[in-house]
Every structure is written in C-alpha cells, then in structure tokens.
ModelCIF file with pLDDT and N, C-alpha, C, O atoms, coordinates in Angstrom:
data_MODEL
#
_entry.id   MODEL 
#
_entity.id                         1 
_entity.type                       polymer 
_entity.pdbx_number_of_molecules   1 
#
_entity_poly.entity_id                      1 
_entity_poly.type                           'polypeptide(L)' 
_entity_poly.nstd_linkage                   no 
_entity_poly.nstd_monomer                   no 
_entity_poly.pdbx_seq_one_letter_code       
;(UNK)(UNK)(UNK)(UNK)(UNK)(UNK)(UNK)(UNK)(UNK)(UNK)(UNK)(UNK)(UNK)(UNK)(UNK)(UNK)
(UNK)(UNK)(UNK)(UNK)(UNK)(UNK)(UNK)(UNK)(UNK)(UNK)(UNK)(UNK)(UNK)(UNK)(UNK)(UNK)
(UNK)(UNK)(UNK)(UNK)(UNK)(UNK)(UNK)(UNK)(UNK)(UNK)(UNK)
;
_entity_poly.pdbx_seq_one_letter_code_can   XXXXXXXXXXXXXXXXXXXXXXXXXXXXXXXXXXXXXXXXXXX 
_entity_poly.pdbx_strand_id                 A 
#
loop_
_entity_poly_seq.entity_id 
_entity_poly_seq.num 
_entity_poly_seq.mon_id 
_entity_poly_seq.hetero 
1 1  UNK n 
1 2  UNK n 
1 3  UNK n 
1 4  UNK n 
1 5  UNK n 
1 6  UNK n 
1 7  UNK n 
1 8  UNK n 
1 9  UNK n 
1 10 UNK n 
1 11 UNK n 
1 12 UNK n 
1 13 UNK n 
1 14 UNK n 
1 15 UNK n 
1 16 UNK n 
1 17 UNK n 
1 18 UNK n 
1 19 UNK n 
1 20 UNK n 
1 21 UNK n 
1 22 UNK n 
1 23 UNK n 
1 24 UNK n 
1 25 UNK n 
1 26 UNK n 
1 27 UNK n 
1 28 UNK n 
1 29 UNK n 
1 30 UNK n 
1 31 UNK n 
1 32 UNK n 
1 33 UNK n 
1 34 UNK n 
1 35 UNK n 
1 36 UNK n 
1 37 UNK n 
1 38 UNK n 
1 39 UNK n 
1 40 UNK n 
1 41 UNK n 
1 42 UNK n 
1 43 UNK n 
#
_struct_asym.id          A 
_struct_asym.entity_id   1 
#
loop_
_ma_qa_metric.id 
_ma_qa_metric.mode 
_ma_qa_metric.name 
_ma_qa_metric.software_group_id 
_ma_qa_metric.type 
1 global pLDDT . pLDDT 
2 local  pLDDT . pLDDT 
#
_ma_qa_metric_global.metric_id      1 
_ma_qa_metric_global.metric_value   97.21 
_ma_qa_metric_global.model_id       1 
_ma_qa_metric_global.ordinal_id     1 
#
loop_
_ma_qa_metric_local.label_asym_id 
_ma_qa_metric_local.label_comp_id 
_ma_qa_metric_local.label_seq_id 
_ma_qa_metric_local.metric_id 
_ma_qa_metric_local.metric_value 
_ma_qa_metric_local.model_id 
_ma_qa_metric_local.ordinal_id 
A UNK 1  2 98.00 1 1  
A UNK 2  2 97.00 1 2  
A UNK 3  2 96.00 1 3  
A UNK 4  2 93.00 1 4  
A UNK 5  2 92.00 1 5  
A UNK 6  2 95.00 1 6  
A UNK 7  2 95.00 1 7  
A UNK 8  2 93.00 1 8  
A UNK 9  2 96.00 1 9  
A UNK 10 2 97.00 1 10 
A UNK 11 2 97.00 1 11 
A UNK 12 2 97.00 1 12 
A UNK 13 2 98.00 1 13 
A UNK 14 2 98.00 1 14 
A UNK 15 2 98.00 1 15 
A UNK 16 2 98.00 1 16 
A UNK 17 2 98.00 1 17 
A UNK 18 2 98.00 1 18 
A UNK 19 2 98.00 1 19 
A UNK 20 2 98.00 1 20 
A UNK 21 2 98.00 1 21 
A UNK 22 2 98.00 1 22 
A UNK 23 2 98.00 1 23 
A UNK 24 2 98.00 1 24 
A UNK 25 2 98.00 1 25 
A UNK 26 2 97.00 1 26 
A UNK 27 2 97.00 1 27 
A UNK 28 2 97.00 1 28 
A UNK 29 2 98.00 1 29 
A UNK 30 2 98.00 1 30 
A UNK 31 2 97.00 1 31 
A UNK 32 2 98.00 1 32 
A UNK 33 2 98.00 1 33 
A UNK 34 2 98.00 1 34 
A UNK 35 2 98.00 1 35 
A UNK 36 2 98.00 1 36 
A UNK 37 2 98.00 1 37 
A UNK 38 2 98.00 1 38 
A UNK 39 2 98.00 1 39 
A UNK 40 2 98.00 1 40 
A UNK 41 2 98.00 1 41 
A UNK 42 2 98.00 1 42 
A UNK 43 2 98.00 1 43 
#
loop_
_atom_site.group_PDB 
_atom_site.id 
_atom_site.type_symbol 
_atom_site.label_atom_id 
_atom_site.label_alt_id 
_atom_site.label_comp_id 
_atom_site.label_asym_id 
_atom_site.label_entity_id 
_atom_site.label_seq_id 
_atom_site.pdbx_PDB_ins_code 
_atom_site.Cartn_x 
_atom_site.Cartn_y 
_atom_site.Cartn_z 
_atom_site.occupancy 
_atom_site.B_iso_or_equiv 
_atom_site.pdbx_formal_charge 
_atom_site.auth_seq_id 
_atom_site.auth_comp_id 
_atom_site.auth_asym_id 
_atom_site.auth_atom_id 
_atom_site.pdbx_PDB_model_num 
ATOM 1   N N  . UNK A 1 1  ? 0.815  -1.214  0.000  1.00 98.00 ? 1  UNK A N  1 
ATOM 2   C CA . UNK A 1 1  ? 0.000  0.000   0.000  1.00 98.00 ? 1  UNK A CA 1 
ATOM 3   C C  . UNK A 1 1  ? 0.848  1.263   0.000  1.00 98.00 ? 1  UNK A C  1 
ATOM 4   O O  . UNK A 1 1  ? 0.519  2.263   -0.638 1.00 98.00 ? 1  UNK A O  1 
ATOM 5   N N  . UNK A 1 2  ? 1.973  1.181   0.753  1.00 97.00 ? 2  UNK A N  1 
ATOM 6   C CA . UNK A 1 2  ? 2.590  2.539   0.575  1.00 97.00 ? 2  UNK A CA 1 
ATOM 7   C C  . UNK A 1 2  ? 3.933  2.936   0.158  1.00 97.00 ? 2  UNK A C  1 
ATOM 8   O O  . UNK A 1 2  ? 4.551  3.999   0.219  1.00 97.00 ? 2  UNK A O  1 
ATOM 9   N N  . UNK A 1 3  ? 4.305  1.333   -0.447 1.00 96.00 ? 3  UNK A N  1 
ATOM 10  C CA . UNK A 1 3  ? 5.840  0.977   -1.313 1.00 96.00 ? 3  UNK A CA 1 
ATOM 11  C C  . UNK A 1 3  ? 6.743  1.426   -0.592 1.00 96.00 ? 3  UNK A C  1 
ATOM 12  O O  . UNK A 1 3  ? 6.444  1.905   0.502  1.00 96.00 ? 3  UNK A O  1 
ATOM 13  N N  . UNK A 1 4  ? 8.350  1.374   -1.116 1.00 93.00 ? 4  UNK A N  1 
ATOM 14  C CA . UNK A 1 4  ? 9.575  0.932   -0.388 1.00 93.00 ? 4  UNK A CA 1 
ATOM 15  C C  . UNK A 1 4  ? 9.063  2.188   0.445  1.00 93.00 ? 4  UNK A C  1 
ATOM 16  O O  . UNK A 1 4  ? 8.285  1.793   1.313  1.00 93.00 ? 4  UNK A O  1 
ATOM 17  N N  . UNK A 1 5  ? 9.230  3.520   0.475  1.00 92.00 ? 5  UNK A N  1 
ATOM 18  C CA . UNK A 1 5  ? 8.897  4.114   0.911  1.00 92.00 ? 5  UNK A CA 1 
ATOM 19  C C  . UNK A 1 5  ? 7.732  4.750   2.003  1.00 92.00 ? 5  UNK A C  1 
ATOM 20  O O  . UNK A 1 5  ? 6.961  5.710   2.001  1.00 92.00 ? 5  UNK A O  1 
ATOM 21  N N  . UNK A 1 6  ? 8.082  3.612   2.949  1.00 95.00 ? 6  UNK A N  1 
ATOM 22  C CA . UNK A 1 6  ? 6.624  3.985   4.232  1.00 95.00 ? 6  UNK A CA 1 
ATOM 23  C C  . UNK A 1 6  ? 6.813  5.111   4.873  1.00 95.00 ? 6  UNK A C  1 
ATOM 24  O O  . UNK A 1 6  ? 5.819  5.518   5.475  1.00 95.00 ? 6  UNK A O  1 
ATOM 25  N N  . UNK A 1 7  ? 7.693  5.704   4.937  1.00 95.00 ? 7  UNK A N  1 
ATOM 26  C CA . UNK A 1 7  ? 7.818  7.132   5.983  1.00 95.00 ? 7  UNK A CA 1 
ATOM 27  C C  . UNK A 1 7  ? 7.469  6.438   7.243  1.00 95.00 ? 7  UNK A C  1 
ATOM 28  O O  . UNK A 1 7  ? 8.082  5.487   7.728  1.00 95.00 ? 7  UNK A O  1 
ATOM 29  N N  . UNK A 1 8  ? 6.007  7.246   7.903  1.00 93.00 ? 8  UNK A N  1 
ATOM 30  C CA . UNK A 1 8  ? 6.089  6.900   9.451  1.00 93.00 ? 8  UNK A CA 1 
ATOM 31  C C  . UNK A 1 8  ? 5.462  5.553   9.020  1.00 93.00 ? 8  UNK A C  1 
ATOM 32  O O  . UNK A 1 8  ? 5.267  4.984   10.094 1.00 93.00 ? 8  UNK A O  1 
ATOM 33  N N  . UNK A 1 9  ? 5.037  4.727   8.018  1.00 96.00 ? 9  UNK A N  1 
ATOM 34  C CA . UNK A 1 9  ? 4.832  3.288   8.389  1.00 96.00 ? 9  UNK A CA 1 
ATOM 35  C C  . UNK A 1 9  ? 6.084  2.264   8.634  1.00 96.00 ? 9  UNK A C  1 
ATOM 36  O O  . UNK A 1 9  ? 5.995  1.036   8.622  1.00 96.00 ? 9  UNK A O  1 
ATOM 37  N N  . UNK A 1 10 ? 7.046  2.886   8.817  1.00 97.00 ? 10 UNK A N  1 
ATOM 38  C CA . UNK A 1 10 ? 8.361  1.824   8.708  1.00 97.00 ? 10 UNK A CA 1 
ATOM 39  C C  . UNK A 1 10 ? 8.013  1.636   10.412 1.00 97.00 ? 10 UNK A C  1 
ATOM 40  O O  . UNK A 1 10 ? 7.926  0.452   10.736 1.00 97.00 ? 10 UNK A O  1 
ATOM 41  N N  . UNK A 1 11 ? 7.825  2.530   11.420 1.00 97.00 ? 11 UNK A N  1 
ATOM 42  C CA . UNK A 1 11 ? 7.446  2.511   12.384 1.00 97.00 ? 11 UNK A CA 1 
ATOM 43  C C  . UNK A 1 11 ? 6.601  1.497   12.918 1.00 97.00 ? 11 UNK A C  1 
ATOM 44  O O  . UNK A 1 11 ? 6.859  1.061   14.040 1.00 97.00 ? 11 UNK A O  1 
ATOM 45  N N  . UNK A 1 12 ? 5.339  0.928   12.083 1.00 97.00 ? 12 UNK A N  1 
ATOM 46  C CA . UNK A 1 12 ? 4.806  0.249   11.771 1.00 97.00 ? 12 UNK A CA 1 
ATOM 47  C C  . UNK A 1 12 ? 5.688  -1.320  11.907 1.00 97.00 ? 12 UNK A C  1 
ATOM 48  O O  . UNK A 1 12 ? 5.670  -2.236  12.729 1.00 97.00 ? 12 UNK A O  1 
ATOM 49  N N  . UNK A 1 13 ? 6.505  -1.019  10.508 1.00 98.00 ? 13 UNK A N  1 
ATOM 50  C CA . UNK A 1 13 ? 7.461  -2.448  10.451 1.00 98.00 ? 13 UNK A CA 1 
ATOM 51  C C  . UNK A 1 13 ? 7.949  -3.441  11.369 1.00 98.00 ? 13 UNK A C  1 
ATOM 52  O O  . UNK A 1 13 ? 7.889  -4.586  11.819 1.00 98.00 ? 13 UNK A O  1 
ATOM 53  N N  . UNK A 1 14 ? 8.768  -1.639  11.370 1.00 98.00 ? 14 UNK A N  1 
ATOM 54  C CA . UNK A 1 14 ? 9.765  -2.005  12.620 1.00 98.00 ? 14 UNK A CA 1 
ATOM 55  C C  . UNK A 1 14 ? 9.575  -2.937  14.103 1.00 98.00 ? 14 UNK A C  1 
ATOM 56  O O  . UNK A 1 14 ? 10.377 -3.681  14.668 1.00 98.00 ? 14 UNK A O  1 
ATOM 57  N N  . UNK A 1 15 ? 8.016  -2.510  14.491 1.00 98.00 ? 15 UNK A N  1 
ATOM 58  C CA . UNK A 1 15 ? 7.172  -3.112  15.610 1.00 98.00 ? 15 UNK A CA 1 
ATOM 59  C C  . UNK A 1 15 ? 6.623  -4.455  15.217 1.00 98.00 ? 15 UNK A C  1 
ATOM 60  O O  . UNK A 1 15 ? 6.200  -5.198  16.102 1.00 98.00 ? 15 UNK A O  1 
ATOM 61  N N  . UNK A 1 16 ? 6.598  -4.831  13.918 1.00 98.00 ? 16 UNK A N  1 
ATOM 62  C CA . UNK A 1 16 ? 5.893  -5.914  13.276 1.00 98.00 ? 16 UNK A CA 1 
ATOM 63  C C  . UNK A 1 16 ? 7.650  -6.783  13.649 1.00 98.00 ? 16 UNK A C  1 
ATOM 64  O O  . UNK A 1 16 ? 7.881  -7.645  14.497 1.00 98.00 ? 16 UNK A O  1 
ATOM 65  N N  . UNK A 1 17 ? 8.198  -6.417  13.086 1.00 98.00 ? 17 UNK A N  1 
ATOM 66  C CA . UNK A 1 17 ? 9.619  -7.256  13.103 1.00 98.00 ? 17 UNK A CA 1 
ATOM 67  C C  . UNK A 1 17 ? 10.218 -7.368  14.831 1.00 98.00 ? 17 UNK A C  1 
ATOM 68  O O  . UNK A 1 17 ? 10.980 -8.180  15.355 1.00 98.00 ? 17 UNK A O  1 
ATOM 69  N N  . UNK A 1 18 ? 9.727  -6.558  15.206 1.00 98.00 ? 18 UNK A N  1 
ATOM 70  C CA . UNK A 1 18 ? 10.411 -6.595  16.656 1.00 98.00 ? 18 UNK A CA 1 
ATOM 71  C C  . UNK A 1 18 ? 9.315  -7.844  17.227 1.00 98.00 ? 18 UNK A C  1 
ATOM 72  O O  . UNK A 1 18 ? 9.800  -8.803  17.827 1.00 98.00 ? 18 UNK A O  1 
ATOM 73  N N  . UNK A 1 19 ? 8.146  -7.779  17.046 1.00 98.00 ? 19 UNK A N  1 
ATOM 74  C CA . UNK A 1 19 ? 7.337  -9.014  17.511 1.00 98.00 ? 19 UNK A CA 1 
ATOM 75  C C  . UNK A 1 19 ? 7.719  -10.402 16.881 1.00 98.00 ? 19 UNK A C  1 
ATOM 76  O O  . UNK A 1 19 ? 7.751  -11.459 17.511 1.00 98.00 ? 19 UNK A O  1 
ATOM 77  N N  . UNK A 1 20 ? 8.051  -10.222 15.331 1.00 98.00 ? 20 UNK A N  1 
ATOM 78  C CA . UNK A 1 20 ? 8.353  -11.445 15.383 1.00 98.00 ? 20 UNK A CA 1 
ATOM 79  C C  . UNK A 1 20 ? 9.766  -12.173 15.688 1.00 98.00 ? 20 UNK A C  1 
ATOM 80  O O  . UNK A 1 20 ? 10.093 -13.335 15.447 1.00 98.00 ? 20 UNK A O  1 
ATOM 81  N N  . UNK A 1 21 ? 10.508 -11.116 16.300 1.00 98.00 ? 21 UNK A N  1 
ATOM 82  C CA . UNK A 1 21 ? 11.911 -11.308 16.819 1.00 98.00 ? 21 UNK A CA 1 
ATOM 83  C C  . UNK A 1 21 ? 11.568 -12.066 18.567 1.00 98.00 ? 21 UNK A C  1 
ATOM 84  O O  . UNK A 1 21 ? 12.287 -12.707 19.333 1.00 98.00 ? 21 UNK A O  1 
ATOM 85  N N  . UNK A 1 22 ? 10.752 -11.800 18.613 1.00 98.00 ? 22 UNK A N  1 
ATOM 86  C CA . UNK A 1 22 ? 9.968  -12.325 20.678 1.00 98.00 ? 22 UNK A CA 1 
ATOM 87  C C  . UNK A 1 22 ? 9.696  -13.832 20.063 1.00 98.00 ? 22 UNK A C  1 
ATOM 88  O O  . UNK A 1 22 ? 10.245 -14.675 20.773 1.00 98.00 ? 22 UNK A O  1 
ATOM 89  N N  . UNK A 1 23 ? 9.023  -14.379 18.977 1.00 98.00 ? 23 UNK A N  1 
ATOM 90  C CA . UNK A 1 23 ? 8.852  -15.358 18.712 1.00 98.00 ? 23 UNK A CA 1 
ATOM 91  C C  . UNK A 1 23 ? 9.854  -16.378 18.399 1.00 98.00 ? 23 UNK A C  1 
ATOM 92  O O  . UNK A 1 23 ? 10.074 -17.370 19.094 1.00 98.00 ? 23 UNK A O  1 
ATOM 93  N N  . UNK A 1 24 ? 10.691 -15.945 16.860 1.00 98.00 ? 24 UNK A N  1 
ATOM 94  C CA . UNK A 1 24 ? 12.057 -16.402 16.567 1.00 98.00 ? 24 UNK A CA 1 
ATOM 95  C C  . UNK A 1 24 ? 13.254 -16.434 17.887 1.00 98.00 ? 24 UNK A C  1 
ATOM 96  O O  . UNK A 1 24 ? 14.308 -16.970 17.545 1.00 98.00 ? 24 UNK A O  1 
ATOM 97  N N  . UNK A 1 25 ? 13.219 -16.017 19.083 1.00 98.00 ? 25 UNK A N  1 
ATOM 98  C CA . UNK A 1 25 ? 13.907 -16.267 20.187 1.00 98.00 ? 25 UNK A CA 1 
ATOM 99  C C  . UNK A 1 25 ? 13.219 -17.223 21.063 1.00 98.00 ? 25 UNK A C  1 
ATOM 100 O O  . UNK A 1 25 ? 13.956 -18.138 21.432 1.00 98.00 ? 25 UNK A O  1 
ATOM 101 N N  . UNK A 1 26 ? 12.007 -17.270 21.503 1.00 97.00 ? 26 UNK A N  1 
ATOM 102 C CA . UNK A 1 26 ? 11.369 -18.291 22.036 1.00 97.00 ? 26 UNK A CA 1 
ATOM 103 C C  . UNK A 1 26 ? 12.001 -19.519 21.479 1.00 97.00 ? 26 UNK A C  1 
ATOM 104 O O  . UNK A 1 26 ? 12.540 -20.341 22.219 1.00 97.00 ? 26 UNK A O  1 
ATOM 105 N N  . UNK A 1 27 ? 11.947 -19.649 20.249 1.00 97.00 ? 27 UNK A N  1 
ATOM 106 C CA . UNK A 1 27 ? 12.182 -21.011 19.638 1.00 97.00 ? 27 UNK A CA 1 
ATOM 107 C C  . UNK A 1 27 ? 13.159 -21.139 18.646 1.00 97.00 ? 27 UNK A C  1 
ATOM 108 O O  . UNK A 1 27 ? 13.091 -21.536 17.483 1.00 97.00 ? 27 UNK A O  1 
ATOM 109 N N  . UNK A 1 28 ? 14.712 -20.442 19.804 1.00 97.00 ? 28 UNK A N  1 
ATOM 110 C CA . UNK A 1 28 ? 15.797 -20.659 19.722 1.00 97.00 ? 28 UNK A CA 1 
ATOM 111 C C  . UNK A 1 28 ? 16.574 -20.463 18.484 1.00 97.00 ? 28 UNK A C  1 
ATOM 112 O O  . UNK A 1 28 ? 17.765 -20.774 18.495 1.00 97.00 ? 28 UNK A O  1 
ATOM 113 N N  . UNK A 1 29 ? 15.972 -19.926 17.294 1.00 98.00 ? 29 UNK A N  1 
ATOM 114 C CA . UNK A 1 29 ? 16.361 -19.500 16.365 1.00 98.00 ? 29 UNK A CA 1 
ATOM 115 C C  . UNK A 1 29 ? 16.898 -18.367 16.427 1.00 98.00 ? 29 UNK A C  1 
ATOM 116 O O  . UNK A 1 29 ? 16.206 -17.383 16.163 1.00 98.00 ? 29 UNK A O  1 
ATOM 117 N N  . UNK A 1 30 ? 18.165 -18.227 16.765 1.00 98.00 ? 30 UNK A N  1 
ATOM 118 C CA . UNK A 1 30 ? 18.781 -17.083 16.954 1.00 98.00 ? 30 UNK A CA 1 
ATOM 119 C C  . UNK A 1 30 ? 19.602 -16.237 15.409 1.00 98.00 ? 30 UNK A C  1 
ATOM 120 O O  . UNK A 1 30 ? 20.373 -15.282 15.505 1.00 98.00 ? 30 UNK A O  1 
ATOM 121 N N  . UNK A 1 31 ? 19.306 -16.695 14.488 1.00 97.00 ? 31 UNK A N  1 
ATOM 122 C CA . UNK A 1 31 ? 20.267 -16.243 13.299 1.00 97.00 ? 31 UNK A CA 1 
ATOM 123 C C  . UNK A 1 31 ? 18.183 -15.597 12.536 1.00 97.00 ? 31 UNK A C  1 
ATOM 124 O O  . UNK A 1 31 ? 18.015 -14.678 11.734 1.00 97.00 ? 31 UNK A O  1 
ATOM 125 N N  . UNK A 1 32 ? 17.416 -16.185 12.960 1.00 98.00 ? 32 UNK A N  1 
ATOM 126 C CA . UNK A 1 32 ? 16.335 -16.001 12.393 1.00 98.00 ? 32 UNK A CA 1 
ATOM 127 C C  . UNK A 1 32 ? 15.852 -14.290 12.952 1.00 98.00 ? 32 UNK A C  1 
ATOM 128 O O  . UNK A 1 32 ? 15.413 -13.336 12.309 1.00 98.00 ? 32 UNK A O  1 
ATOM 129 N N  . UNK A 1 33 ? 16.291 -14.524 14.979 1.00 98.00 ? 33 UNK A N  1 
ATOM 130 C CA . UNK A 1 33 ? 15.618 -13.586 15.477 1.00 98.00 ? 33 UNK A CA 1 
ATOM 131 C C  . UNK A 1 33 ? 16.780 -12.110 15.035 1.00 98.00 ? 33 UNK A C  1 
ATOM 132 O O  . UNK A 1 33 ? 16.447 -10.927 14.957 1.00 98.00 ? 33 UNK A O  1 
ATOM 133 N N  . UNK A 1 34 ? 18.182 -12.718 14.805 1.00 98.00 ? 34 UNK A N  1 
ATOM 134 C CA . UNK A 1 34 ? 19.002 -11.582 14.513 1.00 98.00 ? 34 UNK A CA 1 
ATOM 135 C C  . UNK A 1 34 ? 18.561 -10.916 13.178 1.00 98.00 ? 34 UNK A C  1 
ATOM 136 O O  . UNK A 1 34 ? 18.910 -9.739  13.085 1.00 98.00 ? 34 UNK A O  1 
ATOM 137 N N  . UNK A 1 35 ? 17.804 -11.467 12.031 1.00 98.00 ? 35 UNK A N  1 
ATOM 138 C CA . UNK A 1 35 ? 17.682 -11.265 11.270 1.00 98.00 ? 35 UNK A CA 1 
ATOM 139 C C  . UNK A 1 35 ? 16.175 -9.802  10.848 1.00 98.00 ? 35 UNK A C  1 
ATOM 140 O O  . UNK A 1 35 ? 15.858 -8.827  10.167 1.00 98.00 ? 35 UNK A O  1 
ATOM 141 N N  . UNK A 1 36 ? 15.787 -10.760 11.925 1.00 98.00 ? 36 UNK A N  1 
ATOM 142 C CA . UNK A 1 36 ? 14.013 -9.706  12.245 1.00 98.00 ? 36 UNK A CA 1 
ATOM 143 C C  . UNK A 1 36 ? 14.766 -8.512  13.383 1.00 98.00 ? 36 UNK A C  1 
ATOM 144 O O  . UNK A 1 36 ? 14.084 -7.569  13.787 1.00 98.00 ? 36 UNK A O  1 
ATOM 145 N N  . UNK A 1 37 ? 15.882 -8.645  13.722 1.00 98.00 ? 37 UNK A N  1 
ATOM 146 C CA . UNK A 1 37 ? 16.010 -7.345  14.893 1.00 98.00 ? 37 UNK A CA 1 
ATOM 147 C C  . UNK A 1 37 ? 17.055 -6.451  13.757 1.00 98.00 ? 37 UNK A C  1 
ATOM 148 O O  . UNK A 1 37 ? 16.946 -5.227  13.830 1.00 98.00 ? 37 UNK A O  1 
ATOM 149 N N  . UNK A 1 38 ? 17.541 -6.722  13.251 1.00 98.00 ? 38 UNK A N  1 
ATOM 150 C CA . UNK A 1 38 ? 17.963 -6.307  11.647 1.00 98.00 ? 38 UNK A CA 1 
ATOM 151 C C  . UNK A 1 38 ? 17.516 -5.517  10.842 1.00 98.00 ? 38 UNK A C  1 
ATOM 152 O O  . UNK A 1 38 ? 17.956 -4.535  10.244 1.00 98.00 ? 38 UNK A O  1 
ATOM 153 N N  . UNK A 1 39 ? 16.135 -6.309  10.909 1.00 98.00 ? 39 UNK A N  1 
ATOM 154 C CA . UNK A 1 39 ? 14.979 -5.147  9.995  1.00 98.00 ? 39 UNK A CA 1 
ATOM 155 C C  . UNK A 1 39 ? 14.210 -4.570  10.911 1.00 98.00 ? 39 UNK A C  1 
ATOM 156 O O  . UNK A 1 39 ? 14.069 -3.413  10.516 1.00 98.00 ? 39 UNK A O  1 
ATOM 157 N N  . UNK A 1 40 ? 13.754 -4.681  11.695 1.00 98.00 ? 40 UNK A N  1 
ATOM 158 C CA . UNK A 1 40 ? 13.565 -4.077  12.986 1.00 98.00 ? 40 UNK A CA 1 
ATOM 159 C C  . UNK A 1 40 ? 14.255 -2.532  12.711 1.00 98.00 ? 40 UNK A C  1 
ATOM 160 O O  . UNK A 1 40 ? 13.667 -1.546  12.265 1.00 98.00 ? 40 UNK A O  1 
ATOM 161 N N  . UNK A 1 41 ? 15.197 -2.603  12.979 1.00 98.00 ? 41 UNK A N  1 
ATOM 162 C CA . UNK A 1 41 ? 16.824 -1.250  13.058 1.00 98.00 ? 41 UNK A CA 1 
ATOM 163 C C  . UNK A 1 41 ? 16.402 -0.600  11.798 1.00 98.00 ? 41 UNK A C  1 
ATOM 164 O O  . UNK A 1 41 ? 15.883 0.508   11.929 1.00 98.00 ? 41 UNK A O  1 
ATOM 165 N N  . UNK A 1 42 ? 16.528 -1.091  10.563 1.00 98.00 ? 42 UNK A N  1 
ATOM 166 C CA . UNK A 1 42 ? 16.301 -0.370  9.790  1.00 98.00 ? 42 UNK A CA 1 
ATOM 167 C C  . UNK A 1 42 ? 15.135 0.103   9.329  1.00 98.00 ? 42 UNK A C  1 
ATOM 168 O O  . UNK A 1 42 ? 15.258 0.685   8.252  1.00 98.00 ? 42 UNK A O  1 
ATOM 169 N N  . UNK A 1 43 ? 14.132 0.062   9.728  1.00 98.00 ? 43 UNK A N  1 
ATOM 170 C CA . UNK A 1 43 ? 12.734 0.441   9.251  1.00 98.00 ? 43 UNK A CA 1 
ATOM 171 C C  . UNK A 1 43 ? 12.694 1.399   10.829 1.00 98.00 ? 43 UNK A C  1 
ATOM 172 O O  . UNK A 1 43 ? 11.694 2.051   11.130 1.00 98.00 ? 43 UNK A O  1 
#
C-alpha cells in the first residue's frame, strides 16, 4: 500500500519485526531472530 517508501509506516514495520523477533527467540532461532532485529533497526 505505501511501497519501499513507508515514511512513518516503517514505524509500523519495525514493531511488526520486533514481535516477530519475541517469537524467533522463544524457539531458539537465533540467526532467524538476529535477522528480524535487523529489519527491525532499519525500518
């Protein structure tokens, strides 16, 4: 909906990726959860 370019929806992202970084650590996937805290940072 609002292409590479989200402005304040990266904010958005960022919170989407940080949740699924709580999950990917639960279940020890640590190269998975580094990966979502990654994009997390950059959005």
């Amino acid at each position: 909906v609002y292409g590479e370019n989200m402005l304040f929806y990266h904010g958005r992202a960022a919170y989407l990726y940080r949740v699924i970084a709580t999950y990917k650590i639960a279940q020890k996937n640590h190269e998975g959860t580094l990966d979502a805290l990654s994009q997390m940072c950059t959005h």
